[in-house]
Each structure stands twice: as C-alpha cells, then as structure tokens.
C-alpha atoms as a PDB file:
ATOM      1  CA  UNK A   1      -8.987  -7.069   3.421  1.00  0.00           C
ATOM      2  CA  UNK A   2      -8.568  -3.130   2.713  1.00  0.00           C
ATOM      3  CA  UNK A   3      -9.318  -0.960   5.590  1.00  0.00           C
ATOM      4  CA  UNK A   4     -10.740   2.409   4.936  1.00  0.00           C
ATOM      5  CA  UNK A   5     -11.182   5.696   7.011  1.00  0.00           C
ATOM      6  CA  UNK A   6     -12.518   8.849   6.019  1.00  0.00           C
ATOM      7  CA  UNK A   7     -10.353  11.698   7.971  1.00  0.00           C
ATOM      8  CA  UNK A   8     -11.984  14.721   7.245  1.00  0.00           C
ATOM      9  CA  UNK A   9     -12.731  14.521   3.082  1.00  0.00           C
ATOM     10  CA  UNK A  10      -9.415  12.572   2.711  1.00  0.00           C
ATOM     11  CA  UNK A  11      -9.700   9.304   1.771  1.00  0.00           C
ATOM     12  CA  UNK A  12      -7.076   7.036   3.613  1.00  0.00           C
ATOM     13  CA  UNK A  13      -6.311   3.197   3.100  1.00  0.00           C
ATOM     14  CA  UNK A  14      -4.243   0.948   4.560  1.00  0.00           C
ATOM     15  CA  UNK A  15      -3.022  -1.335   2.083  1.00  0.00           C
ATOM     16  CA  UNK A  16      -2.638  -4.873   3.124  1.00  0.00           C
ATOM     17  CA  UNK A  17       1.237  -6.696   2.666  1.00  0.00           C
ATOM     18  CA  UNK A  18       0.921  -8.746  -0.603  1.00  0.00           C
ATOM     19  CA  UNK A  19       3.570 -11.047  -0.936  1.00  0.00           C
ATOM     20  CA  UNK A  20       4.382 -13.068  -4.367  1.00  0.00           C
ATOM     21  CA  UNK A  21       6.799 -15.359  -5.964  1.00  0.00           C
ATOM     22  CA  UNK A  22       6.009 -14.405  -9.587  1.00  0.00           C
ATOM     23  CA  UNK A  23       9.414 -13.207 -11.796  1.00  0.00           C
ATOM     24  CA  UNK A  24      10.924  -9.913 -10.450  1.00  0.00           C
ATOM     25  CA  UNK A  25       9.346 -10.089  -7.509  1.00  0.00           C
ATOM     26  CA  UNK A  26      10.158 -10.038  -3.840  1.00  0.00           C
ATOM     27  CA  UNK A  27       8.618 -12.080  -0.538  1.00  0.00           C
ATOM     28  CA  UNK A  28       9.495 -10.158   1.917  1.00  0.00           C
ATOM     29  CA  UNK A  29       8.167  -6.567   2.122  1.00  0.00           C
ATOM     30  CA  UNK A  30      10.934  -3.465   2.566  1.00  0.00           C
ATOM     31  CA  UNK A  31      11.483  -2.513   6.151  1.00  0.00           C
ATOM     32  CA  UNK A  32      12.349   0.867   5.383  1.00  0.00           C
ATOM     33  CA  UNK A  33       8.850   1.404   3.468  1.00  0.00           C
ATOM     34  CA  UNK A  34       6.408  -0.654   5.869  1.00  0.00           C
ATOM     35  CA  UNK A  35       4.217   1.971   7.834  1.00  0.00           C
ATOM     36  CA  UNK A  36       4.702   4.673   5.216  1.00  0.00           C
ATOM     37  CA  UNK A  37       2.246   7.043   4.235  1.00  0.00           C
ATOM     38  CA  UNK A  38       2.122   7.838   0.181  1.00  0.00           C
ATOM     39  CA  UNK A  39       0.082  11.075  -0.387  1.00  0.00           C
ATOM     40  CA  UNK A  40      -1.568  12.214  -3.840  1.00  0.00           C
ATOM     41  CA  UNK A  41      -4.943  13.233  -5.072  1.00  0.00           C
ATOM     42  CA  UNK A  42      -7.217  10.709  -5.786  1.00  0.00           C
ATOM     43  CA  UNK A  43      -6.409  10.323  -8.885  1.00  0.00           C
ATOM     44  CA  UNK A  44      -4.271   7.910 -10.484  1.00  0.00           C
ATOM     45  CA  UNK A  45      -1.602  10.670 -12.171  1.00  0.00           C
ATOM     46  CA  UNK A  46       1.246  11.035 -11.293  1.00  0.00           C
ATOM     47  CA  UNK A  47       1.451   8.817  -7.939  1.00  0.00           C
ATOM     48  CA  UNK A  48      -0.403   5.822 -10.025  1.00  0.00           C
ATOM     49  CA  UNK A  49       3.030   3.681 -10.420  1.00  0.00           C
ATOM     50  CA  UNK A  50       4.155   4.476  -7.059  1.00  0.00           C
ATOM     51  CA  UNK A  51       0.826   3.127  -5.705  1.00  0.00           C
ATOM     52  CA  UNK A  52       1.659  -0.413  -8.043  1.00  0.00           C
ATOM     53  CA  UNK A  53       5.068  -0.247  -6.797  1.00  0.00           C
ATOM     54  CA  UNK A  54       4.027  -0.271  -3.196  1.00  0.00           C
ATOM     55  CA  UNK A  55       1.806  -3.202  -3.492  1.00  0.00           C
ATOM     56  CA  UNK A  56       3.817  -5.371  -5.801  1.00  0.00           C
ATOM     57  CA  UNK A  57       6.658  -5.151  -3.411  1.00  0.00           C
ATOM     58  CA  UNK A  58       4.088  -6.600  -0.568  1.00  0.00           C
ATOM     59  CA  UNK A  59       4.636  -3.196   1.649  1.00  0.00           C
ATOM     60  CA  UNK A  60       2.251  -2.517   3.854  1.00  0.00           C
ATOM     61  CA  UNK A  61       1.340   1.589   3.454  1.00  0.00           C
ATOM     62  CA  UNK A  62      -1.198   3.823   3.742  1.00  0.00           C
ATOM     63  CA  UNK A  63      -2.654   5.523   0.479  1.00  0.00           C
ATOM     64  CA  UNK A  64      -3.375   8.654   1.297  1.00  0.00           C
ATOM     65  CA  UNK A  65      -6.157  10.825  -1.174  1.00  0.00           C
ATOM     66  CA  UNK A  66      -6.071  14.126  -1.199  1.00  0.00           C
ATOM     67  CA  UNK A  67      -9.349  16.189  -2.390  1.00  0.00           C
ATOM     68  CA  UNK A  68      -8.555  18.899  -4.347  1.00  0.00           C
ATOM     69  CA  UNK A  69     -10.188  21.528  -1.987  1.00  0.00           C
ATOM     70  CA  UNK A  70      -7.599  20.610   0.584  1.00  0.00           C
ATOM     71  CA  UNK A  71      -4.428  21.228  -1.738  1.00  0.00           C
ATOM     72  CA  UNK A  72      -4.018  24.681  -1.424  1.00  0.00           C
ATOM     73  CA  UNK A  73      -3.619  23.931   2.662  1.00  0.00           C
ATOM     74  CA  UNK A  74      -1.051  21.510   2.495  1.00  0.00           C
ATOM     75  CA  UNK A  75       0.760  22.876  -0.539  1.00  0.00           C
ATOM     76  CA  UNK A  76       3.372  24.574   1.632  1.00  0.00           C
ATOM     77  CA  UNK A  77       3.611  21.685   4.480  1.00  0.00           C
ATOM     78  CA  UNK A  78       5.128  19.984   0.979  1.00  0.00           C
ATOM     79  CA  UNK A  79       8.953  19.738   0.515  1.00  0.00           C
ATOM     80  CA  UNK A  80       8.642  21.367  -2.912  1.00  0.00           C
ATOM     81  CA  UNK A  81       5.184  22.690  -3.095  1.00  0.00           C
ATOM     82  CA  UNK A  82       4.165  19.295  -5.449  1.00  0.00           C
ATOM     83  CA  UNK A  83       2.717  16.285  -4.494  1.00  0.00           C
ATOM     84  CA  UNK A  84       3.059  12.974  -4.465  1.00  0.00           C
ATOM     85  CA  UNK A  85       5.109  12.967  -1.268  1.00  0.00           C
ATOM     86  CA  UNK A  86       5.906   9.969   0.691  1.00  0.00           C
ATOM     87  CA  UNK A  87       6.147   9.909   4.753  1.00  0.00           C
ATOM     88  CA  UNK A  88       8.625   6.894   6.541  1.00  0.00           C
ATOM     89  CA  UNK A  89       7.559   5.720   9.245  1.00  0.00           C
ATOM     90  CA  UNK A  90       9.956   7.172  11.502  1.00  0.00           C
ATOM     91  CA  UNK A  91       9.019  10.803   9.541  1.00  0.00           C
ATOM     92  CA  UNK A  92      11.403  10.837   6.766  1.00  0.00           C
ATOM     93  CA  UNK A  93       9.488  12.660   3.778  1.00  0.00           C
ATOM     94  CA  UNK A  94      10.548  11.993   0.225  1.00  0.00           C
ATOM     95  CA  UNK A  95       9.239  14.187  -2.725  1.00  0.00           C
ATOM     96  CA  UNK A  96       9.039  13.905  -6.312  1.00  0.00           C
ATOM     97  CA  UNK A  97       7.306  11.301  -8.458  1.00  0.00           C
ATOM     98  CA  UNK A  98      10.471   9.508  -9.571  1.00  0.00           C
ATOM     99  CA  UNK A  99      12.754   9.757  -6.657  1.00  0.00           C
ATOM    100  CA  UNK A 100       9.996   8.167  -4.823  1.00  0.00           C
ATOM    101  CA  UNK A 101       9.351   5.440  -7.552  1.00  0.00           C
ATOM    102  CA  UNK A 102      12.770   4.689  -7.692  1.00  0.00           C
ATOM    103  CA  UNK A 103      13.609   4.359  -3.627  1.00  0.00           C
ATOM    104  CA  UNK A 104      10.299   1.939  -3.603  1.00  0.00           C
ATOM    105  CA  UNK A 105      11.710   0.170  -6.707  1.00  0.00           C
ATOM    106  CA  UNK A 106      15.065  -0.358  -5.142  1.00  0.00           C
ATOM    107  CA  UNK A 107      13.497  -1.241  -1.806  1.00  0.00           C
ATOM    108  CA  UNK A 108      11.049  -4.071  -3.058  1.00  0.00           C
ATOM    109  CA  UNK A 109      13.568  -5.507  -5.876  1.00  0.00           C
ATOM    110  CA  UNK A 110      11.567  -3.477  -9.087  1.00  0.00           C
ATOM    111  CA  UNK A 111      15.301  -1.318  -9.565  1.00  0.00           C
ATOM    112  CA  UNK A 112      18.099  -3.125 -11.448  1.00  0.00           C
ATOM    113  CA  UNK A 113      21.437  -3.815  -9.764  1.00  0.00           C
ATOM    114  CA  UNK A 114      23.408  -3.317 -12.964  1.00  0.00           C
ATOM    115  CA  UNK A 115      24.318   0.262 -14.052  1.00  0.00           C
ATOM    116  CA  UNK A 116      23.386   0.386 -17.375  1.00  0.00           C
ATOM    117  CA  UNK A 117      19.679  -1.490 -16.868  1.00  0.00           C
ATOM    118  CA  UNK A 118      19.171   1.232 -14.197  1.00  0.00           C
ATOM    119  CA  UNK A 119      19.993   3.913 -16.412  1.00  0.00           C
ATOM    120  CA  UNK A 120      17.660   2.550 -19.089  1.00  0.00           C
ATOM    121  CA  UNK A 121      14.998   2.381 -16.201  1.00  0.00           C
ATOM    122  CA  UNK A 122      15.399   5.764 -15.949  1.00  0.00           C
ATOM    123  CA  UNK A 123      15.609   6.904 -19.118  1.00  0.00           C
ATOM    124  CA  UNK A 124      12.169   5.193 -20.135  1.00  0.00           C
ATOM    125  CA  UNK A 125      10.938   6.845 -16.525  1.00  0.00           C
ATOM    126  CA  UNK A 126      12.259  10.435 -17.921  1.00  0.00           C
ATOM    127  CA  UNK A 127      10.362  10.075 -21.293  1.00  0.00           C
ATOM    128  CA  UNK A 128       6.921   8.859 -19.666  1.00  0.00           C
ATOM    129  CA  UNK A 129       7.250  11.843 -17.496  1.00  0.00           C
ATOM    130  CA  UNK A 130       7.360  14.002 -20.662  1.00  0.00           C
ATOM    131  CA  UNK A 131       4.358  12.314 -22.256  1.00  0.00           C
ATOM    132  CA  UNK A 132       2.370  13.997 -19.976  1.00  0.00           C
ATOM    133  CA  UNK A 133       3.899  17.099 -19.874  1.00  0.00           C
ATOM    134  CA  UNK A 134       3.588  17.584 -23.430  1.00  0.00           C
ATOM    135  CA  UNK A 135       0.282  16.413 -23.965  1.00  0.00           C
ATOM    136  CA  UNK A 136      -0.915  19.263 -21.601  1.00  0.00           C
ATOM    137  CA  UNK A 137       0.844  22.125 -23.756  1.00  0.00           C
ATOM    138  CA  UNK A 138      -0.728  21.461 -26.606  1.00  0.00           C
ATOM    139  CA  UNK A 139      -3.599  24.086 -27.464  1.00  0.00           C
ATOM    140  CA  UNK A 140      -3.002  25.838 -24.176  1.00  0.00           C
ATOM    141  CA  UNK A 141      -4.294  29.516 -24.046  1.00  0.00           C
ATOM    142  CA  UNK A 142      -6.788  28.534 -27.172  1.00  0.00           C
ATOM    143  CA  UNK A 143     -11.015  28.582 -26.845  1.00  0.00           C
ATOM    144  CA  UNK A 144     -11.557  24.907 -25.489  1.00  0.00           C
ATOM    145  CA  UNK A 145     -12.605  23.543 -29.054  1.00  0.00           C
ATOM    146  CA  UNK A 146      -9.278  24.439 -30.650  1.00  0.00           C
ATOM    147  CA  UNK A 147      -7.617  23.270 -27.625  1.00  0.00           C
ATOM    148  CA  UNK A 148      -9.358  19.852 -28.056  1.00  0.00           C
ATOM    149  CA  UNK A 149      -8.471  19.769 -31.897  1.00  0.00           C
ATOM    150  CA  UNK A 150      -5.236  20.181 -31.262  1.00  0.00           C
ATOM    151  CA  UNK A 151      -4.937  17.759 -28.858  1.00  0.00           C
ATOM    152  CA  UNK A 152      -6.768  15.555 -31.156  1.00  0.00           C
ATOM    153  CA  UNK A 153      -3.773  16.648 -33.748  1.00  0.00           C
ATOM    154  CA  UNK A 154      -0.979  15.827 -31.267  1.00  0.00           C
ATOM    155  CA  UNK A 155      -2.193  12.515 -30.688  1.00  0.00           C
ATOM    156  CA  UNK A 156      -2.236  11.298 -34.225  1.00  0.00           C
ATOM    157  CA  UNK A 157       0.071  10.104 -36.773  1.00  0.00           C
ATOM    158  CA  UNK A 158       2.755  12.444 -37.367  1.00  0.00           C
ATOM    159  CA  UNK A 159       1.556  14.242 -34.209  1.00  0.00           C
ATOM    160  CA  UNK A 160       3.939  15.462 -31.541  1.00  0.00           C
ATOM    161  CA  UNK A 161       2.754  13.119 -28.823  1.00  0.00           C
ATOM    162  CA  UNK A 162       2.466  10.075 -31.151  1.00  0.00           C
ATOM    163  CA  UNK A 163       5.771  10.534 -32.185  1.00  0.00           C
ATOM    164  CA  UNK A 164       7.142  10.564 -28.331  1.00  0.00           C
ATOM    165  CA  UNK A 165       5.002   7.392 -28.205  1.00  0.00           C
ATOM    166  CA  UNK A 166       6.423   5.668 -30.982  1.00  0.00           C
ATOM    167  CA  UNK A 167      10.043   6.667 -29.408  1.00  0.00           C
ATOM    168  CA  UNK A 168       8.987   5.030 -26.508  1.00  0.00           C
ATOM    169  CA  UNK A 169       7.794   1.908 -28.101  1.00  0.00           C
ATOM    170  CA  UNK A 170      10.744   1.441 -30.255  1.00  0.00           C
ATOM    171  CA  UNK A 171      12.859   2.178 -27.262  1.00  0.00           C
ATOM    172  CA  UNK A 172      10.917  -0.764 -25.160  1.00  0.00           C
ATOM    173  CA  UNK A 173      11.140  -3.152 -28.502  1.00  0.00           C
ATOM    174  CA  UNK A 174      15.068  -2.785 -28.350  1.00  0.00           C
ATOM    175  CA  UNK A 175      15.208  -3.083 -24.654  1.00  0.00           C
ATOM    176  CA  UNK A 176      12.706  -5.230 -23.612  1.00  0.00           C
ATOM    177  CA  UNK A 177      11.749  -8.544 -24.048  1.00  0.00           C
ATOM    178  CA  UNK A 178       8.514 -10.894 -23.459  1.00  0.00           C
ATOM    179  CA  UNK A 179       6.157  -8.092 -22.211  1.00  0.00           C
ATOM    180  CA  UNK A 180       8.434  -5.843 -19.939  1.00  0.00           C
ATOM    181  CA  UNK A 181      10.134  -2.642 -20.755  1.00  0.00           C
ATOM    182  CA  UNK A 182      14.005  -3.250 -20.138  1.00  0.00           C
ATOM    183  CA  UNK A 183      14.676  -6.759 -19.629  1.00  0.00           C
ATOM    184  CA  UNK A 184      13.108  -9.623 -19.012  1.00  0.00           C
ATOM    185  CA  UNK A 185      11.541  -8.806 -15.484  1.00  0.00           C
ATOM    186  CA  UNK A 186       8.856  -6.414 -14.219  1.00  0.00           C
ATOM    187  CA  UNK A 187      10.699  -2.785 -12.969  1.00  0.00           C
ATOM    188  CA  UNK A 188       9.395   0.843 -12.247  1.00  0.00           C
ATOM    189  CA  UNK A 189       9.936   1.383 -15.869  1.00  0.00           C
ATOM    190  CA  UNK A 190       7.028  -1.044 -16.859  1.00  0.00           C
ATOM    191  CA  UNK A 191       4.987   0.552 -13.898  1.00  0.00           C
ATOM    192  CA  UNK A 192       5.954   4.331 -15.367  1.00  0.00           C
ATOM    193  CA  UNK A 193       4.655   3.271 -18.751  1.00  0.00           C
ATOM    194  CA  UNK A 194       1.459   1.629 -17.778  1.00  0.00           C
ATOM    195  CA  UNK A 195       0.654   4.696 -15.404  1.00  0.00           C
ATOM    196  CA  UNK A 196       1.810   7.311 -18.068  1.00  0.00           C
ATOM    197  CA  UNK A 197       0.014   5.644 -21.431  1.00  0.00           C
ATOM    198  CA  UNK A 198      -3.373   4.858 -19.281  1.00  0.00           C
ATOM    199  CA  UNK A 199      -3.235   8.540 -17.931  1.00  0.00           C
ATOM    200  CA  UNK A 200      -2.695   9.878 -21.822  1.00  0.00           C
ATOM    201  CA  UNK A 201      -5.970   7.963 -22.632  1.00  0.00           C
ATOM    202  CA  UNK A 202      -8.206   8.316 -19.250  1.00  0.00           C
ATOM    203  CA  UNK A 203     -10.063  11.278 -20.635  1.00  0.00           C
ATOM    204  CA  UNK A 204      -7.596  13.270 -18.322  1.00  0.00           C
ATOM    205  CA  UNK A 205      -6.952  15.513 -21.478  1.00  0.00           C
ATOM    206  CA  UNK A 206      -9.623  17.136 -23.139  1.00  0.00           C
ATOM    207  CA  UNK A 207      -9.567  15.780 -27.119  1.00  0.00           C
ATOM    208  CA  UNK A 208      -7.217  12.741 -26.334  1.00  0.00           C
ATOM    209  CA  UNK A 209      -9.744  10.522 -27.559  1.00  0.00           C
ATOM    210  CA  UNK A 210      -9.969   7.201 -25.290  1.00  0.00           C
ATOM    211  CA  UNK A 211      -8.749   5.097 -27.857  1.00  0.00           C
ATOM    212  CA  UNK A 212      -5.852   6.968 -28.980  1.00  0.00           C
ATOM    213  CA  UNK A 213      -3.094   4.521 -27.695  1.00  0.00           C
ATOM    214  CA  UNK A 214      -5.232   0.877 -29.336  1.00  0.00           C
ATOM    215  CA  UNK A 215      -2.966   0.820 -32.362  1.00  0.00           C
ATOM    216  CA  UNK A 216       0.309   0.900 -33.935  1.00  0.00           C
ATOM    217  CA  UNK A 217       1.691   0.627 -30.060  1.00  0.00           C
ATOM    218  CA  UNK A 218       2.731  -3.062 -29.792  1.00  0.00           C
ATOM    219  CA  UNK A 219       5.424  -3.341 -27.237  1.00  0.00           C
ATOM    220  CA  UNK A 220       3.917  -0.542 -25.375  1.00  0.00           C
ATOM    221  CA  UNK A 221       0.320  -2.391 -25.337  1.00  0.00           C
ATOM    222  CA  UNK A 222       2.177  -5.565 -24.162  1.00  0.00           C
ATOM    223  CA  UNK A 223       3.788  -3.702 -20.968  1.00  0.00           C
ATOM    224  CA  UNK A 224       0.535  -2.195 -19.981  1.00  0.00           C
ATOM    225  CA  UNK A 225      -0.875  -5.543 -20.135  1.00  0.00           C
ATOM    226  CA  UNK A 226       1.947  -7.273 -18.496  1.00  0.00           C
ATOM    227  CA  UNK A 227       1.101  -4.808 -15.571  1.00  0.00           C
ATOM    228  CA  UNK A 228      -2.586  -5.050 -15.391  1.00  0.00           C
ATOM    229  CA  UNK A 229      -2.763  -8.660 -15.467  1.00  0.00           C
ATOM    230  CA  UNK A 230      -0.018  -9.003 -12.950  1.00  0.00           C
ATOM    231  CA  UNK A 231      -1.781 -11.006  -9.374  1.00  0.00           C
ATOM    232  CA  UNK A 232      -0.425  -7.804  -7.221  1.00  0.00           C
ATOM    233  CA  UNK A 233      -1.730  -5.507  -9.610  1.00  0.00           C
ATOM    234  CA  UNK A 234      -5.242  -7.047 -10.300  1.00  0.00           C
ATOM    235  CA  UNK A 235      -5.524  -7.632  -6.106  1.00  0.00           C
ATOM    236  CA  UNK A 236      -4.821  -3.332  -5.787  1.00  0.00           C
ATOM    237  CA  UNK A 237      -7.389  -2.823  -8.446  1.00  0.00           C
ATOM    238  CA  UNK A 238      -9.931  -5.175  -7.077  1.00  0.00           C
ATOM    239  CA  UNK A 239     -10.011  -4.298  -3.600  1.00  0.00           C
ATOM    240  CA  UNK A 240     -10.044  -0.682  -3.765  1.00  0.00           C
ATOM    241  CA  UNK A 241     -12.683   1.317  -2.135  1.00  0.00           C
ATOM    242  CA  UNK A 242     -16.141   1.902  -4.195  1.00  0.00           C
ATOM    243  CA  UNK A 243     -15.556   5.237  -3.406  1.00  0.00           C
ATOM    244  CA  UNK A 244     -12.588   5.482  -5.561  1.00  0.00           C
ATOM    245  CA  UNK A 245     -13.459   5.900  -9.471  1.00  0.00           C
ATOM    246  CA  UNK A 246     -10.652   4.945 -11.547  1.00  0.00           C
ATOM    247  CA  UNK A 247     -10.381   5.290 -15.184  1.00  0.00           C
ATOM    248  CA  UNK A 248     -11.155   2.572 -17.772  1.00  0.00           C
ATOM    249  CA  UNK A 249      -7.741   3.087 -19.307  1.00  0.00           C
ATOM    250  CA  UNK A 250      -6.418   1.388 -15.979  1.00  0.00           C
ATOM    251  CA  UNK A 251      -8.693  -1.372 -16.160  1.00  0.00           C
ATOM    252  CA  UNK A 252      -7.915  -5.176 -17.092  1.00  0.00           C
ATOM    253  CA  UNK A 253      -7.874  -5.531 -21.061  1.00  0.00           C
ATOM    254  CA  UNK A 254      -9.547  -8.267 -22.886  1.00  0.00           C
END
C-alpha cells in the first residue's frame, strides 16, 4: 500500500517498488534512484512524467507536494530557482524537468541505448516542453475574456498550438509504431506526451476547452492511451491519496 504523511501542508508519499515484466520494462528497480525524494507542486505539470517514470521503473521514492504558499520559501534552497527537483539518497539534487526525466529514464530502462532513438526521445521531449510554453503566451496581458478567446483560437485548426500538435503527431506517426512514440517500446518520450497533451486539456489554461485534443490527434491519442492503460501507470493512479485531485485529462479513457 501507499503511505502518506502530512509534514506541515506538504503532502509526502512514499511510493511503493512496482516491479513488471510488460515490454520496455525493467524488474529490478535503479539503485541510484531508490530512496529519492522527487519534489513538485501538487499538481501534475511539469513533474507528471517524472512521477510515471518513477513508478514504471519499480523505484521506490518519495513524492513530495509542494503547496503553493510554501514556494516562495524554498524557491532559493532550489538549484535554479524552478522546481521539479529531485534529491538522491545520499543528497545529490538534480534540477530541471528533462534532465531529471531522462536520468530516471536511463536508470529504469525507459532511455534508448542507440544514439539516434535517444535523440528522437529528446526531440519529441523538447517539443512537448514547448506545447506548454506556448499555450501560456497566447492572450497574455489581454482582459481575461480575450485571453480565453484566444486561447480558444490557438487551439483550433490552423491555430498555433494545433499546429505544434499536429507536428507532434506526424512526428510520432513516422517514428513510432503500435501505440508508442519512437519505437516499438514505452520511453520518457511516450511519458512527456501523455503528461504534456493531458496538461494542455486539464482546464490548466483558461479557454483550452477540455476536449480540445479528442480529434484529428490519432497517434498522439494512441500514446496517451498506451500510458494510461499501462498496469504501473493505472496502480500510481489508483492508489494515490484522496487528498490528491487530479485532472480528468489524466484519467483512464474509455
């Protein structure tokens, strides 16, 4: 089971080793990563594929929630002023979303060997990172109702942020295969996807409406799938404190 403590208003859980022998993944859990601590708010975001990446790889960690009242506190304990940040067990921090996705995806077997599929990786990793990025600009500095219209805007056909989409999903149809985003096997990349897309559509951004991402998607809509229904996946999902809302864009789909 998942044990829970409340330190304070952070929410920390201990995350129990989960260890699998479905494609691309590993049974035995990273030494370097067991007894780390993986700090973020508590909300999926940015450290949501980390998180995955943690638990697929059977490593046993403690997810550490950070309330937003308590940010400007820690902000300058932080390497570079950011979260997520994750702590080694023997004290070691690593910052930086993908730097830590991609030493947890080379630790639990989610990283490709070859050159070029690692590249690709992060590549598709690069562009998911500038989904978000450019979904926020749009309509900044505007009265809230233009800012939501132009959201709206960016999201749709011919829109700036569909088009990154599509780039993405024609990217993932060239160099992926049977529900995963490069190859034939589950990496970060899949994870960066799944956490970027289902962030786009959690009502995270005011006038991204929730159903934004349903169509015209298909080999995007297959790796989110491929993630949610994965056993690791559904298992972090499932046993996550009541406390912890998480969006329906992260949820199983039918």
């Amino acid at each position: 089971c998942v044990k829970v403590q409340h330190l304070g208003s952070r929410l920390t859980k201990t995350a129990p080793v989960f260890q699998t022998s479905e494609k691309g993944m590993v049974n035995l859990a990273s030494m370097l990563l067991n007894g780390s601590k993986f700090t973020y708010f508590g909300i999926p975001g940015r450290g949501e594929a980390s998180r995955l990446a943690l638990s697929i790889g059977g490593i046993d960690f403690t997810d550490d929630r950070v309330n937003f009242p308590q940010w400007p506190a820690l902000k300058p304990t932080t390497p570079w002023g950011s979260l997520p940040v994750l702590t080694l067990s023997n004290g070691q921090v690593i910052a930086q979303q993908r730097s830590i996705l991609r030493l947890v995806g080379k630790e639990t077997g989610l990283y490709p060997d070859d050159n070029v599929k690692a590249a690709l990786v992060d590549s598709l990793m690069d562009a998911c990172e500038d989904i978000g990025s450019k979904t926020n600009s749009q309509g900044q500095g505007l009265p809230q109702e233009e800012k939501e219209a132009a959201r709206a805007k960016a999201v749709a056909k011919g829109g700036p942020v569909y088009d990154l989409v599509a780039k993405v999903d024609s990217f993932i149809g060239e160099h992926g295969s049977d529900g995963y985003a490069v190859g034939n096997s589950l990496t970060i990349a899949d994870l960066a996807v799944f956490a970027s897309v289902g962030g786009l559509v959690s009502g995270l951004y005011d006038g991204v409406p929730l159903d934004a991402m349903d169509a015209d998607f298909p080999h995007t809509m297959a790796v989110r799938k491929t993630v949610r229904s994965h056993a690791a996946v559904t298992k972090w999902y499932d046993d996550l404190d009541p406390s912890i809302k998480t969006p329906a864009s992260y949820g199983p789909f039918s």
